[in-house]
Protein backbone atom coordinates (compact mmCIF):
# COMPACT_ATOMS: atom_id res chain seq x y z
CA UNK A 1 4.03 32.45 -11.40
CA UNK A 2 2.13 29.89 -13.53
CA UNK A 3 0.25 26.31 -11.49
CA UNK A 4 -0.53 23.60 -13.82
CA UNK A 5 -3.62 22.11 -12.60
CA UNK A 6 -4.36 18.58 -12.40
CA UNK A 7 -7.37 17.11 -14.32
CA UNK A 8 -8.34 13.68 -12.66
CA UNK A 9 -4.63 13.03 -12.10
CA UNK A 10 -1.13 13.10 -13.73
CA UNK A 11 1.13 10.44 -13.46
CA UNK A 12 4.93 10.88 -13.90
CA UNK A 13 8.17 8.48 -13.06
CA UNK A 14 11.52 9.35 -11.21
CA UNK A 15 14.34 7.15 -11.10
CA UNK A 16 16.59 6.91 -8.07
CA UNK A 17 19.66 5.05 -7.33
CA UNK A 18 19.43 3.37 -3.69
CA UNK A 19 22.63 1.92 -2.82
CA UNK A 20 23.54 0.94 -6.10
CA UNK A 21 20.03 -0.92 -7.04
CA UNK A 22 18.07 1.57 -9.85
CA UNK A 23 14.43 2.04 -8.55
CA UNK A 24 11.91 3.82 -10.58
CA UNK A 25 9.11 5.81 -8.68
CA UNK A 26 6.30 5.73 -10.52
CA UNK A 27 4.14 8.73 -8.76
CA UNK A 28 0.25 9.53 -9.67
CA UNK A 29 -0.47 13.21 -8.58
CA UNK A 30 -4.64 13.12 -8.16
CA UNK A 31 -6.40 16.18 -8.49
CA UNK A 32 -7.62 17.92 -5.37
CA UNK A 33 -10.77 18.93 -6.43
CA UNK A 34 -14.17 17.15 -4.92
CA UNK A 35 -15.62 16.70 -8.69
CA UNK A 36 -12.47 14.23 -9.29
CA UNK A 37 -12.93 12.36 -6.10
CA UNK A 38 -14.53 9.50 -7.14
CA UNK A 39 -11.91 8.43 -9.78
CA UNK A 40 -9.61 7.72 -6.93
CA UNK A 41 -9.91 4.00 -6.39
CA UNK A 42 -8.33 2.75 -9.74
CA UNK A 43 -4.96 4.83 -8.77
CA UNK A 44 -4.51 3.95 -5.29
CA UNK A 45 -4.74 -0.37 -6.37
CA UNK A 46 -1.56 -1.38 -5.82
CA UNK A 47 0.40 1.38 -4.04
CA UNK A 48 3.11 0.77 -2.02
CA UNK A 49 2.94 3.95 -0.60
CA UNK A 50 1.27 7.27 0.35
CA UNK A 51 2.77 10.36 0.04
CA UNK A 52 0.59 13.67 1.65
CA UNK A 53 1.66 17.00 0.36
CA UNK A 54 0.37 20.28 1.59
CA UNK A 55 1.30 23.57 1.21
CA UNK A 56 3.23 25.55 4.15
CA UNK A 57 1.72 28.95 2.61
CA UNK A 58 -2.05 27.78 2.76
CA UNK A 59 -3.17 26.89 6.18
CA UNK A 60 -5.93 25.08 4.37
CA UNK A 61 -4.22 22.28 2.70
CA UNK A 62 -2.89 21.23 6.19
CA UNK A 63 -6.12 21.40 8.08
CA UNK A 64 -7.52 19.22 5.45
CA UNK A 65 -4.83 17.04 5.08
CA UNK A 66 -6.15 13.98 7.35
CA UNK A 67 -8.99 13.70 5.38
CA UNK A 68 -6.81 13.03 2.56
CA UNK A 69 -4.82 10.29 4.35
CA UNK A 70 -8.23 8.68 5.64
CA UNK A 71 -9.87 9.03 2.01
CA UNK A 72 -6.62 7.02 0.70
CA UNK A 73 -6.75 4.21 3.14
CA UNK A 74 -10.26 3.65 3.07
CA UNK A 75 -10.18 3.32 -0.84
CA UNK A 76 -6.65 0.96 -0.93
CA UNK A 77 -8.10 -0.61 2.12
CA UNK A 78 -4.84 -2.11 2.83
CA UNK A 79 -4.22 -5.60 5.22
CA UNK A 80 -3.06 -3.28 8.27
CA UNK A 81 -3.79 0.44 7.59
CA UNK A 82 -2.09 1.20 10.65
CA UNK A 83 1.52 0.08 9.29
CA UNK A 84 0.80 1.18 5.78
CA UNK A 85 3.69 3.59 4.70
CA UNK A 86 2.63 7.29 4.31
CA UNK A 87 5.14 10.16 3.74
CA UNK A 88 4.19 13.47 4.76
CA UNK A 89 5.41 17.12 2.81
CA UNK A 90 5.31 20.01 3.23
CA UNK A 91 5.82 21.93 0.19
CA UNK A 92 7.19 25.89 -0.73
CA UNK A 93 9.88 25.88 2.15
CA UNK A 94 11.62 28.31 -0.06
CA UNK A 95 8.98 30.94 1.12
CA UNK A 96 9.80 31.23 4.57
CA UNK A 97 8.14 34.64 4.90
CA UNK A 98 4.88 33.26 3.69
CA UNK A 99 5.10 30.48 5.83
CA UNK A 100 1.41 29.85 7.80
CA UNK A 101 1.98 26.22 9.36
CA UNK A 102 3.60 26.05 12.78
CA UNK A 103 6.66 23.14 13.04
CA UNK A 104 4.72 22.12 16.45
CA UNK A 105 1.56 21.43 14.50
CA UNK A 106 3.35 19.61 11.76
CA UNK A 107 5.26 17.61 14.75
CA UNK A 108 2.66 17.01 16.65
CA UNK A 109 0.35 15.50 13.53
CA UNK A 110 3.57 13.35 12.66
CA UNK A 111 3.58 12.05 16.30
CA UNK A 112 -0.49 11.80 16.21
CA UNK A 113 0.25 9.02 12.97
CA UNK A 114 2.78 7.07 14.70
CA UNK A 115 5.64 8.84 13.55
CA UNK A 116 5.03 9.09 10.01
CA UNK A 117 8.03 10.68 8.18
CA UNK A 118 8.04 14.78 7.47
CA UNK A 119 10.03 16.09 4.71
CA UNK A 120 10.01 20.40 3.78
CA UNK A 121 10.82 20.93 0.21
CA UNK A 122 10.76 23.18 -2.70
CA UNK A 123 9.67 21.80 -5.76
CA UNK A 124 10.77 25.64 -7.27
CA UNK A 125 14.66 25.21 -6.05
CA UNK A 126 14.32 20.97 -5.66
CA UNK A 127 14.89 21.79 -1.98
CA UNK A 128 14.49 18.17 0.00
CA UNK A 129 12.70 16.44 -2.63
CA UNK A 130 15.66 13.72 -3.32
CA UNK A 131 15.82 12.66 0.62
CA UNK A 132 11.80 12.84 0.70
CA UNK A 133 11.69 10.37 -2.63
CA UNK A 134 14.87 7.85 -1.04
CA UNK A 135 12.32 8.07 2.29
CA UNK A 136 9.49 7.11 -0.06
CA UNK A 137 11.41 4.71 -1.72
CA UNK A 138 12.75 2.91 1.25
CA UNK A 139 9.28 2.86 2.94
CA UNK A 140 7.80 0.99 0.23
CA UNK A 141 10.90 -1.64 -0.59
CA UNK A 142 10.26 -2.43 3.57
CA UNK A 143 6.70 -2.67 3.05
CA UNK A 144 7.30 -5.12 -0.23
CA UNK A 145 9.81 -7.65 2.10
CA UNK A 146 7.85 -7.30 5.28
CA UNK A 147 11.05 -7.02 6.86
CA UNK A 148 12.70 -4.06 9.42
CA UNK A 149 15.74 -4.56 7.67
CA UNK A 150 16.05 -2.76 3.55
CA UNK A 151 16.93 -5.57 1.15
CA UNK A 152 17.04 -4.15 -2.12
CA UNK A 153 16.37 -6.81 -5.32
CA UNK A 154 18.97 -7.55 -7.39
CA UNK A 155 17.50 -5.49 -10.40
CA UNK A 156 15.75 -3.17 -10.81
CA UNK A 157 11.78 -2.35 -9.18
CA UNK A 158 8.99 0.02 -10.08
CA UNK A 159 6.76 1.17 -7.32
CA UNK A 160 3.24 2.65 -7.46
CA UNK A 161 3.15 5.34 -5.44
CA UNK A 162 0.21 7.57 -4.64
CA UNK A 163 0.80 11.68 -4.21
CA UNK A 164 -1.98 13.19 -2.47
CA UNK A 165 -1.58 16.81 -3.83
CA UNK A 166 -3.25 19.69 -2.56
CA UNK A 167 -0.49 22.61 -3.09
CA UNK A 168 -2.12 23.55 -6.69
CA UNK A 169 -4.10 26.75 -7.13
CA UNK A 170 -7.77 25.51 -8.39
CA UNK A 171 -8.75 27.80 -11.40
CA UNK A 172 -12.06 29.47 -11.66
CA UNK A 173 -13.21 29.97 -7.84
């Protein structure tokens, strides 16, 4: 099996059709690595949302993964971090027998950060990923109108949202 490896960060779009409105996700994937730290406070201007992926085979990336969420809001420094829309997912549910994170410790985490939304998925088999992107996109539309209730515009939005990867194998350690 082959890992592409993010340098600094890769950016990518996905389009989605929420209740007949066209949204188009535009997603920037930083790089977990410390040296590429620092170039994360021109991505995260203007996000609408956070999404936190780990990966269910690495303990690791799930220990680690609140200092990802802090390192995000501290850099957007959003109006009310405490309501600011983060996604949580947890990625390579296809290898259940490799599986090293405990659904109680993902729960209770969830629970810990006022219910923020879980997702599993598989980016191998696509496993989950279009409810966890219709979560994502829903989160941030809500966030946009201030409002409880999803009003979708009349055509159609792009929304910056920020992927917090740390699933990818690092090379040369």
């Amino acid at each position: 099996m082959q890992y592409k490896t993010t340098i600094g960060a890769d950016f990518l779009t996905k389009e989605l059709d929420l209740n007949g409105t066209i949204v188009q996700l535009q997603l920037w994937d930083t790089a977990g690595q410390e040296k590429f730290h620092s170039m994360g406070t021109s991505f995260y201007r203007s996000s609408e949302c956070c999404v936190l992926v780990f990966d269910l085979t690495e303990s690791k990336t799930f220990e680690i993964i609140d200092n990802w969420r802090t390192e995000f809001l501290t850099k957007l420094n959003p109006k009310d971090p405490e309501t600011f829309p983060i996604v949580l997912l947890g990625n390579k549910s296809d290898l259940t027998e490799e599986r090293k994170i405990k659904n109680e410790d993902i729960k209770k985490y969830c629970e810990k950060n006022k219910g923020m939304p879980y997702y599993e998925t598989s980016a191998k088999d696509n496993t989950g990923v279009e409810n966890a992107f219709r979560e994502i996109a829903k989160l941030a539309f809500k966030r946009n109108s201030n409002n409880d209730d999803l009003i979708l515009p009349q055509k159609p939005m792009n929304l910056n949202l920020k992927v917090e990867n740390n699933t990818k194998k690092k090379c040369c350690n």
